[in-house]
C-alpha atoms as a PDB file:
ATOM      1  CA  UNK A   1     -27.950  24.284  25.558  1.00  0.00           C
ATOM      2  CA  UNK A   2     -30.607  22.736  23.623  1.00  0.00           C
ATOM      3  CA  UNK A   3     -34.083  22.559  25.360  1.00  0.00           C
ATOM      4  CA  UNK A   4     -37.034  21.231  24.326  1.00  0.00           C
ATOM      5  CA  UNK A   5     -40.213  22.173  26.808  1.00  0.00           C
ATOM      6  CA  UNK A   6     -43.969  21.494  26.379  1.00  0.00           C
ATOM      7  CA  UNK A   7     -46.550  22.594  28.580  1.00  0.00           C
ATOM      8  CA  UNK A   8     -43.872  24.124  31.100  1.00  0.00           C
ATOM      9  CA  UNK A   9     -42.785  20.584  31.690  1.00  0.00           C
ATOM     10  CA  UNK A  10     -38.394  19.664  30.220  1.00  0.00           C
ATOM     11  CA  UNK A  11     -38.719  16.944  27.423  1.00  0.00           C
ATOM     12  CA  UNK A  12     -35.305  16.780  26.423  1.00  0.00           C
ATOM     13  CA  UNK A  13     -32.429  19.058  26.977  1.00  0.00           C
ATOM     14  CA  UNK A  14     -28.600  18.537  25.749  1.00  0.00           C
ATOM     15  CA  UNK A  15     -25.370  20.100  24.607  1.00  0.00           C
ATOM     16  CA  UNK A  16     -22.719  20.039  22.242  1.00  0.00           C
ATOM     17  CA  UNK A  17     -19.716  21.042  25.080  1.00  0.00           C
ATOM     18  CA  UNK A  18     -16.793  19.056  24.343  1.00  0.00           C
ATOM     19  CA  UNK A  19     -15.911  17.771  27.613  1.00  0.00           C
ATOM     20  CA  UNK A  20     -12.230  16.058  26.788  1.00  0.00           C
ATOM     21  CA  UNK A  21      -9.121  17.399  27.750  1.00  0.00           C
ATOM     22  CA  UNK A  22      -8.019  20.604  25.501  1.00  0.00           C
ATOM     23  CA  UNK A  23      -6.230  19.596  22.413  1.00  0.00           C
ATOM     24  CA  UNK A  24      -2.366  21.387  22.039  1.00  0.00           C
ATOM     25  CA  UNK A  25      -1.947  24.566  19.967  1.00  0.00           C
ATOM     26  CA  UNK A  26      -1.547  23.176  16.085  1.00  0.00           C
ATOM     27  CA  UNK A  27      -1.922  19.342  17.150  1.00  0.00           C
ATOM     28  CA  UNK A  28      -4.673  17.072  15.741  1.00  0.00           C
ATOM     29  CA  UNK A  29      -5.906  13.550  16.556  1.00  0.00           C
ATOM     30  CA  UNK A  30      -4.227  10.675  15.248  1.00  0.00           C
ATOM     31  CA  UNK A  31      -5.122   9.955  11.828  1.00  0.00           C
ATOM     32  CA  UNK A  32      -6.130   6.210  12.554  1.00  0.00           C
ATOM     33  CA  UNK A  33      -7.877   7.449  15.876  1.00  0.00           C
ATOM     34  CA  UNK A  34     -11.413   9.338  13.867  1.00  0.00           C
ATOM     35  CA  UNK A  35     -13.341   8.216  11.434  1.00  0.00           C
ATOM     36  CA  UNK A  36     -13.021  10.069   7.808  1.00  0.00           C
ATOM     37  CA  UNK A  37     -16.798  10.554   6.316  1.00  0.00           C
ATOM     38  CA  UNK A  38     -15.797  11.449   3.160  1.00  0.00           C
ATOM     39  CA  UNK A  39     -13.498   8.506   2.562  1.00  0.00           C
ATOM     40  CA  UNK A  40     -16.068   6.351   3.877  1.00  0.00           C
ATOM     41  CA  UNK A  41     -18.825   7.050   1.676  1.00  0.00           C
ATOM     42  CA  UNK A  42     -16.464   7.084  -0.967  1.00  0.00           C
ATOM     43  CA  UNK A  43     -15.531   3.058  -0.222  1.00  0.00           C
ATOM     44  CA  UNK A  44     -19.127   2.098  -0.408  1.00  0.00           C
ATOM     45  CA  UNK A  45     -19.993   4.168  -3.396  1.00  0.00           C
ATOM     46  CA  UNK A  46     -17.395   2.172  -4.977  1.00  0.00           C
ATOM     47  CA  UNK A  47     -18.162  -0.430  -4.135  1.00  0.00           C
ATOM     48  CA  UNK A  48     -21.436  -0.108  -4.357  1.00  0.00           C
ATOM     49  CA  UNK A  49     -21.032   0.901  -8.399  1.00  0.00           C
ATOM     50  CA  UNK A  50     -18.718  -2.332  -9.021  1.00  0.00           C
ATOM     51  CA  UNK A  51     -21.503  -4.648  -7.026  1.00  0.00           C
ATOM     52  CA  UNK A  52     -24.362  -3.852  -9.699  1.00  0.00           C
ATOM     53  CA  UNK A  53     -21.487  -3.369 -12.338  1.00  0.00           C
ATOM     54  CA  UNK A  54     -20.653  -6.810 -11.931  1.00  0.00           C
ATOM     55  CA  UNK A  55     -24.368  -8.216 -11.699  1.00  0.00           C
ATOM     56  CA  UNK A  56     -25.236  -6.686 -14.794  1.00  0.00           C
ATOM     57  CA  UNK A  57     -22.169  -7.787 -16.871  1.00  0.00           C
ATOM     58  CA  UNK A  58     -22.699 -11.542 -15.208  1.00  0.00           C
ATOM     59  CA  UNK A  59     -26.270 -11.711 -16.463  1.00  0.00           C
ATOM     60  CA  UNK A  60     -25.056 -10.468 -20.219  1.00  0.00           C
ATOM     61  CA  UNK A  61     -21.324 -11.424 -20.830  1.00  0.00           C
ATOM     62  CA  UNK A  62     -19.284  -9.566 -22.784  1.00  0.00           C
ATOM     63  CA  UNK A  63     -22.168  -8.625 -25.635  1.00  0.00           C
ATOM     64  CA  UNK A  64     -25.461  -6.277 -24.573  1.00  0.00           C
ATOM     65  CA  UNK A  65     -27.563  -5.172 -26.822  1.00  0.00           C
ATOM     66  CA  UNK A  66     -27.764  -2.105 -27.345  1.00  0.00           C
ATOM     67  CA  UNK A  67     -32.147  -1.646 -27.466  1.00  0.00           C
ATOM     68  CA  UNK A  68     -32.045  -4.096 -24.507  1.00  0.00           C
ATOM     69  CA  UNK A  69     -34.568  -2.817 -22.234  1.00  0.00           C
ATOM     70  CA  UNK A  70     -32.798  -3.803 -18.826  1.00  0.00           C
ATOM     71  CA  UNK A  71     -29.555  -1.715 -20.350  1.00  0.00           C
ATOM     72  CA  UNK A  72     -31.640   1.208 -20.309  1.00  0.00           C
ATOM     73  CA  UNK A  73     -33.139   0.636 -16.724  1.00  0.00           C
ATOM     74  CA  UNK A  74     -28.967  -0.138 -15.474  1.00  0.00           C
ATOM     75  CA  UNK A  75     -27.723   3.117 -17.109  1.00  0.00           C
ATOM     76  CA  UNK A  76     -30.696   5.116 -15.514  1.00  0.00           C
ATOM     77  CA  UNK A  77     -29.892   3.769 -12.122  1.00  0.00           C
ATOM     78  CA  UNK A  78     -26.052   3.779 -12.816  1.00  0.00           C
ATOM     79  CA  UNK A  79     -25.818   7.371 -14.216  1.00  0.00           C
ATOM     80  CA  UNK A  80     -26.365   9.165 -10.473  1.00  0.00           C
ATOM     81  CA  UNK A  81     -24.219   7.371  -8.632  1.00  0.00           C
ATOM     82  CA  UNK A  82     -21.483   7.809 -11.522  1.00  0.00           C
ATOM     83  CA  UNK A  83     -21.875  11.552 -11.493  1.00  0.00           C
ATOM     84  CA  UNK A  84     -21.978  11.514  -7.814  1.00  0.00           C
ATOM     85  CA  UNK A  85     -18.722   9.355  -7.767  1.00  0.00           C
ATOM     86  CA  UNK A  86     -17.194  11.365 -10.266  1.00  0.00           C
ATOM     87  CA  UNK A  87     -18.029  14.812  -8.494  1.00  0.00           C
ATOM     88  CA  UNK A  88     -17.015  14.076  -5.294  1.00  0.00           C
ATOM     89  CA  UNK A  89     -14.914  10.890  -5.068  1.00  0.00           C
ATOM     90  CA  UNK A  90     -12.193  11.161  -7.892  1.00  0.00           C
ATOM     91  CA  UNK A  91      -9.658  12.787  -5.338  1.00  0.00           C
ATOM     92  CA  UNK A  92     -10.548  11.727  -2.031  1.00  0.00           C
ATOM     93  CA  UNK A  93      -7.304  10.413  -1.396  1.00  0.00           C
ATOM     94  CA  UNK A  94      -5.605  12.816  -2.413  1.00  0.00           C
ATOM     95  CA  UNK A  95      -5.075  14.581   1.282  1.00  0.00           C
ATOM     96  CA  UNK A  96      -3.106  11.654   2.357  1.00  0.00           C
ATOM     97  CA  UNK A  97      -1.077  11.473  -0.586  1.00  0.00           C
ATOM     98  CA  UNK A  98      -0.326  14.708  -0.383  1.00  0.00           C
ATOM     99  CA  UNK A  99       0.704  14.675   3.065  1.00  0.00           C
ATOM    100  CA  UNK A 100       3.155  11.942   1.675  1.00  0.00           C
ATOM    101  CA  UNK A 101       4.273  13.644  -0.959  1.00  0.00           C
ATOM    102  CA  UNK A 102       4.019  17.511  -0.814  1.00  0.00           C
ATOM    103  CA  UNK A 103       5.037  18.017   2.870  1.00  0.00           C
ATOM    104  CA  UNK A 104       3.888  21.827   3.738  1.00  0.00           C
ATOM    105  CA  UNK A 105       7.101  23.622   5.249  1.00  0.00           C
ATOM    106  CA  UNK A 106       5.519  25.726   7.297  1.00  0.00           C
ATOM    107  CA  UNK A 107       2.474  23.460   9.232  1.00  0.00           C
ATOM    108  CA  UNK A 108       0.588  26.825   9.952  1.00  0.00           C
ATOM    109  CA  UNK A 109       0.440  27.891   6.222  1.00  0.00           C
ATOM    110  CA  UNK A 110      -3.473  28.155   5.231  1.00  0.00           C
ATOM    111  CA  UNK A 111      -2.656  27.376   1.521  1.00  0.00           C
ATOM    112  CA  UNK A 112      -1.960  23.503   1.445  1.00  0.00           C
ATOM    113  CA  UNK A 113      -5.043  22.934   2.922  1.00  0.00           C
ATOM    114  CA  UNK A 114      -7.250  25.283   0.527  1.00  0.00           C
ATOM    115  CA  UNK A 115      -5.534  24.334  -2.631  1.00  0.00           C
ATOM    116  CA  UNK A 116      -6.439  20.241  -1.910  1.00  0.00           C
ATOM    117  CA  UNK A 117     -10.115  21.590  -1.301  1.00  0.00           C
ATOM    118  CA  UNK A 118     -10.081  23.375  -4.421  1.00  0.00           C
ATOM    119  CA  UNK A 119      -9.432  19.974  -6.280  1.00  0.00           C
ATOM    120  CA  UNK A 120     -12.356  18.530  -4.485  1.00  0.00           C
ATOM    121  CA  UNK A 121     -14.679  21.942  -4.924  1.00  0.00           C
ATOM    122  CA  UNK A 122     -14.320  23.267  -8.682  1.00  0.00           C
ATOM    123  CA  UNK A 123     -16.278  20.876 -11.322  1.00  0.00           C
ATOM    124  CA  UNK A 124     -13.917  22.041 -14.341  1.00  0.00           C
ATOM    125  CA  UNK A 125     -11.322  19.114 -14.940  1.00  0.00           C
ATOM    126  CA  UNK A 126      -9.190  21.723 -16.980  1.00  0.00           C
ATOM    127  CA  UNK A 127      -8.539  23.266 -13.420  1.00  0.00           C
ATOM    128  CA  UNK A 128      -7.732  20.222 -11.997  1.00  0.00           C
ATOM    129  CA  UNK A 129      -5.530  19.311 -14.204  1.00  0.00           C
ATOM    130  CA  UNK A 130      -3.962  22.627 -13.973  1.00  0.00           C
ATOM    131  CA  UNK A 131      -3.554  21.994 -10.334  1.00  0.00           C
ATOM    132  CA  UNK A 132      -2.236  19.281 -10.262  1.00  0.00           C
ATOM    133  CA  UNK A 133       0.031  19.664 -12.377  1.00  0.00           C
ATOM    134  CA  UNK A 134       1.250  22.976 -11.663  1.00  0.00           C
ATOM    135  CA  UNK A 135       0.938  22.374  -7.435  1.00  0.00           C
ATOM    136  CA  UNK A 136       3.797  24.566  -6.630  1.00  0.00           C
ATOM    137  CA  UNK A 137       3.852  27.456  -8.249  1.00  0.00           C
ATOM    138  CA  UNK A 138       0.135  27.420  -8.008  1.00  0.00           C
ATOM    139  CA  UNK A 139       1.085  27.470  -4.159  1.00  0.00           C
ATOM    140  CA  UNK A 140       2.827  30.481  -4.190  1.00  0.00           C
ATOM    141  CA  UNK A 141       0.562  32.961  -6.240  1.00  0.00           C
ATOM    142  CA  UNK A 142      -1.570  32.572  -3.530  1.00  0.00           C
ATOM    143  CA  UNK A 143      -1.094  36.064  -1.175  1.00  0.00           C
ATOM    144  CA  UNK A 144      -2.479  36.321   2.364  1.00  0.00           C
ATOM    145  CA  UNK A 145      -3.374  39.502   3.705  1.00  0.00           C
ATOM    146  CA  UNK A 146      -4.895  39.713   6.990  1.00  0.00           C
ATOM    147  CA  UNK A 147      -8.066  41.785   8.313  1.00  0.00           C
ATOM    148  CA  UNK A 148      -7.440  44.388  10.853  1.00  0.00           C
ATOM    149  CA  UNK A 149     -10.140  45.804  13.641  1.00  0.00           C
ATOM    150  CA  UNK A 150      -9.782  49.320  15.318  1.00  0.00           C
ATOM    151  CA  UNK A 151     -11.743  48.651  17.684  1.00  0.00           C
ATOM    152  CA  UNK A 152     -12.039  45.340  20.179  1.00  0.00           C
ATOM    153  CA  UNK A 153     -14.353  42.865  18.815  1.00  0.00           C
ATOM    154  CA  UNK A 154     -15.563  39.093  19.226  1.00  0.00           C
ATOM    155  CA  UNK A 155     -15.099  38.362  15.753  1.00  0.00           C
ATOM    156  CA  UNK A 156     -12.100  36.034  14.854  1.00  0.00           C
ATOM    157  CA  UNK A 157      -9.291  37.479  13.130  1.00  0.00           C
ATOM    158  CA  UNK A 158      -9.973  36.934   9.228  1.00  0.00           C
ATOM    159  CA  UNK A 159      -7.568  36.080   6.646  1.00  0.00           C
ATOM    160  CA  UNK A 160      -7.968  36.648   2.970  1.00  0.00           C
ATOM    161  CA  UNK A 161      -6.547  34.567   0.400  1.00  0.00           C
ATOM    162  CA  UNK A 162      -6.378  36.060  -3.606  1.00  0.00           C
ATOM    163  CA  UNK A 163      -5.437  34.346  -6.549  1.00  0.00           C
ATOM    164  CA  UNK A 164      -7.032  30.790  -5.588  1.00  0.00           C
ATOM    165  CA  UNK A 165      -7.609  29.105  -8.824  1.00  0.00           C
ATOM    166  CA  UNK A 166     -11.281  29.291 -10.039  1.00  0.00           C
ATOM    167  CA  UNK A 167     -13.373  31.759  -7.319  1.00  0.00           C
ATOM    168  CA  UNK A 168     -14.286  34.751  -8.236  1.00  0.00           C
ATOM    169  CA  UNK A 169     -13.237  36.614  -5.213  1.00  0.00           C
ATOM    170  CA  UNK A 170     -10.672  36.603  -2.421  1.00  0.00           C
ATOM    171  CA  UNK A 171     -11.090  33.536  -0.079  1.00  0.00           C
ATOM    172  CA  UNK A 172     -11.743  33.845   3.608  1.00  0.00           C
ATOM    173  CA  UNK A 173     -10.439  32.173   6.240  1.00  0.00           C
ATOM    174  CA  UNK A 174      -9.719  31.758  10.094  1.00  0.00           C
ATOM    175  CA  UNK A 175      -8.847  28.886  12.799  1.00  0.00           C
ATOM    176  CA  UNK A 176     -11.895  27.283  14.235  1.00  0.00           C
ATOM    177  CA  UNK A 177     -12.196  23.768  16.155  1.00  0.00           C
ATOM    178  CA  UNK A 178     -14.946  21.578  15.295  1.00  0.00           C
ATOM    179  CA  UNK A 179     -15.599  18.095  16.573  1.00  0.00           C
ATOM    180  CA  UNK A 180     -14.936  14.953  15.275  1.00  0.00           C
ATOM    181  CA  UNK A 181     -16.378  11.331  15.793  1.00  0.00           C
ATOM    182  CA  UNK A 182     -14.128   8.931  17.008  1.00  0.00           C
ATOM    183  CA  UNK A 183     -13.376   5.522  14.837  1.00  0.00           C
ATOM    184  CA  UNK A 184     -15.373   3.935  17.557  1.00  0.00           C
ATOM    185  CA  UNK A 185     -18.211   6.494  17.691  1.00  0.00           C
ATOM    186  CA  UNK A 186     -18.373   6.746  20.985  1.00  0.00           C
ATOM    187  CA  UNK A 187     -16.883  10.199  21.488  1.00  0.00           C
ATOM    188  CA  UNK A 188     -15.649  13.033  19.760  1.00  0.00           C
ATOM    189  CA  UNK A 189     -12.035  14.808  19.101  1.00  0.00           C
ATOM    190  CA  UNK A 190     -11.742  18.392  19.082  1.00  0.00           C
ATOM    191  CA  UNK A 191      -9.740  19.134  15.603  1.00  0.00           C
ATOM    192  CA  UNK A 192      -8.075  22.339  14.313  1.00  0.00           C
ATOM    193  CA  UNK A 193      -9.519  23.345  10.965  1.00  0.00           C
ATOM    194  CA  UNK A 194      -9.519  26.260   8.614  1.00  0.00           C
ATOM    195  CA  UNK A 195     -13.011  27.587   8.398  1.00  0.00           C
ATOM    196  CA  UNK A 196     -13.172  29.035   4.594  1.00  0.00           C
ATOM    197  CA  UNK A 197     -15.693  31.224   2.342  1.00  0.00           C
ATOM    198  CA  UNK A 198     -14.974  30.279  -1.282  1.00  0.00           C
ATOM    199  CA  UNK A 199     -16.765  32.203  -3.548  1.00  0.00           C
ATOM    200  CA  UNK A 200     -17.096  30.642  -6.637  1.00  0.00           C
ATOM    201  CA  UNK A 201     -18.856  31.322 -10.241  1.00  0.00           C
ATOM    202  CA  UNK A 202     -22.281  29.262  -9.213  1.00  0.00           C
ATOM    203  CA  UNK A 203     -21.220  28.123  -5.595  1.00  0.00           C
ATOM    204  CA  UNK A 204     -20.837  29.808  -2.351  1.00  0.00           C
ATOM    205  CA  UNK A 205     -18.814  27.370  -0.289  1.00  0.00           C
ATOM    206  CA  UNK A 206     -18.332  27.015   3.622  1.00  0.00           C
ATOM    207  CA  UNK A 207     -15.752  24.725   4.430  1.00  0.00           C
ATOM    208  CA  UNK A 208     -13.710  23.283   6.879  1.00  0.00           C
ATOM    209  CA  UNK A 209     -10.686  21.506   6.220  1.00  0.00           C
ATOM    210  CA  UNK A 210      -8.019  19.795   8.564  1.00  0.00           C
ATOM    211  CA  UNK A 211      -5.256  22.836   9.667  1.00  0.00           C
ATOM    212  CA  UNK A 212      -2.467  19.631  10.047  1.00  0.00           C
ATOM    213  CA  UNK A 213      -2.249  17.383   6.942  1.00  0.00           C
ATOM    214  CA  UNK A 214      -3.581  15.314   5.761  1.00  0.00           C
ATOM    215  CA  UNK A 215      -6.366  18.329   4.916  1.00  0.00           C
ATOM    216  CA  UNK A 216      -8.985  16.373   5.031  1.00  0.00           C
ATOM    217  CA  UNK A 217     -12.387  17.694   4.319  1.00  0.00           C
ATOM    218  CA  UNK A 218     -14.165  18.377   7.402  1.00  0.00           C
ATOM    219  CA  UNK A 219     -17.580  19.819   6.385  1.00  0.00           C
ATOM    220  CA  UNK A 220     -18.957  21.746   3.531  1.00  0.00           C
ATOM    221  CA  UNK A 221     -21.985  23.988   3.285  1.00  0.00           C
ATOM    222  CA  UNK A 222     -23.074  25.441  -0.500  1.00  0.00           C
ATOM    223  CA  UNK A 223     -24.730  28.668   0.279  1.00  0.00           C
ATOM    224  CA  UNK A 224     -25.665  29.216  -3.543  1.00  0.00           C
ATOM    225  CA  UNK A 225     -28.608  26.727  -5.006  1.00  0.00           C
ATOM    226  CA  UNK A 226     -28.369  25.368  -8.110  1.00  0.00           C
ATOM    227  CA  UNK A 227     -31.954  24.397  -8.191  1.00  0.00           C
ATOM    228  CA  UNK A 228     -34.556  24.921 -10.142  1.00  0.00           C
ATOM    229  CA  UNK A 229     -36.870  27.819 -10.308  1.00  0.00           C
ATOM    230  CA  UNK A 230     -40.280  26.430  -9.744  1.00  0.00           C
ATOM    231  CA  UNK A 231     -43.127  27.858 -12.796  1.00  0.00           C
ATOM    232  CA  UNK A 232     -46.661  28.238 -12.283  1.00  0.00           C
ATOM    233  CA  UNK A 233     -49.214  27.899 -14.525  1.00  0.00           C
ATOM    234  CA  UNK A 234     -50.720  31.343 -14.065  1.00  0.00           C
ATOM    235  CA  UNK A 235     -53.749  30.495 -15.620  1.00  0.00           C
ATOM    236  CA  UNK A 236     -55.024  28.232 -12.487  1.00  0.00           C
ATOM    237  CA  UNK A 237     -54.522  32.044 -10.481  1.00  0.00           C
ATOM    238  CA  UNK A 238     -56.617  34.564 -12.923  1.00  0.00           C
ATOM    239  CA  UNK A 239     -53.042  36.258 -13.656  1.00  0.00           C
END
């Protein structure tokens, strides 16, 4: 429960209990019946790039100069939402394709769904293309080993994936059910997901990704920051 109370008195209080009927063992909603985030912002990133793409190209024709000062203000607005697109959107479809395409034969086997994330996750192209290209036999390099618990505990049982293309440790992984907005957003749909820990060479990934293809992206969390450390001009402190 979530509770918020002032002077002694209830503001607010809610939950997030899913009250709908329990889903069956390995089953997900229907495709069509949730919405998909990721593909969504996707669409209107496109779209929104090929909008002011357009506008700019109408108001120049086919020749811009090149010390035009309105280039200069396009590419510094463009540039984000190109490296955005480019980081995050260049395989977003690629869950449904693969469901298509690379059927899993075993619909409980973790690696499908890890492998597609690992498209979307690593930023060198190289490994992509290595991926890609190389699916299967990527596939089965990857070993599962399983964690085991002498005595009773509340944890979930853990799974650890090695040789997953570009993290620097073994990958880990268990069942978990999160929910999921409905395409009406009304309600929510309890989906089966893997819940995975990739470790990576600057990111710390927690994901969730669909358990029944089409592995769609779920949720991510980076525990690693790539920002900036902040200086101080020690001066202004008598240091």
């Amino acid at each position: 429960m979530n509770i918020n109370i002032k002077d002694g008195m209830v503001l607010s209080y809610g939950n997030s209990f899913f009250r709908g009927p329990a889903p069956s063992i390995m089953g997900n909603p229907a495709v069509e019946a949730v919405r998909h985030p990721h593909r969504e912002y996707c669409e209107e990133l496109t779209e929104e790039l090929f909008k002011h793409h357009s506008q700019f190209r109408q108001s120049y024709g086919d020749q811009v100069p090149m010390d035009n000062g309105r280039a200069a203000e396009y590419q510094q607005f463009a540039a984000p939402l190109v490296h955005l697109h480019e980081s995050h959107c260049q395989h977003h479809e690629l869950p449904y394709e693969m469901a298509e395409t690379k059927p899993a034969a075993d619909p409980a086997d973790l690696r499908p769904a890890l492998l597609q994330f690992m498209i979307a996750a690593t930023p060198k192209s190289n490994v992509v293309n290595d991926i890609l290209g190389n699916y299967d036999e990527h596939l089965n390099k990857m070993s599962i080993t399983g964690s085991h618990h002498f005595a009773p505990t509340d944890d979930p049982a853990h799974l650890f994936v090695d040789n997953v293309p570009d993290t620097v440790n073994p990958v880990k992984a268990h069942l978990a059910y999160v929910q999921v907005p409905t395409e009406d957003g009304r309600s929510t749909e309890l989906q089966l997901v893997w819940k995975f820990e990739v470790e990576m060479q600057n990111n710390w990934y927690e994901a969730s990704v669909s358990a029944i293809a089409p592995h769609r992206i779920i949720s991510v969390v980076d525990w690693a920051s790539n920002a900036l450390i902040p200086m101080y001009d020690t001066k202004s402190y008598g240091i």
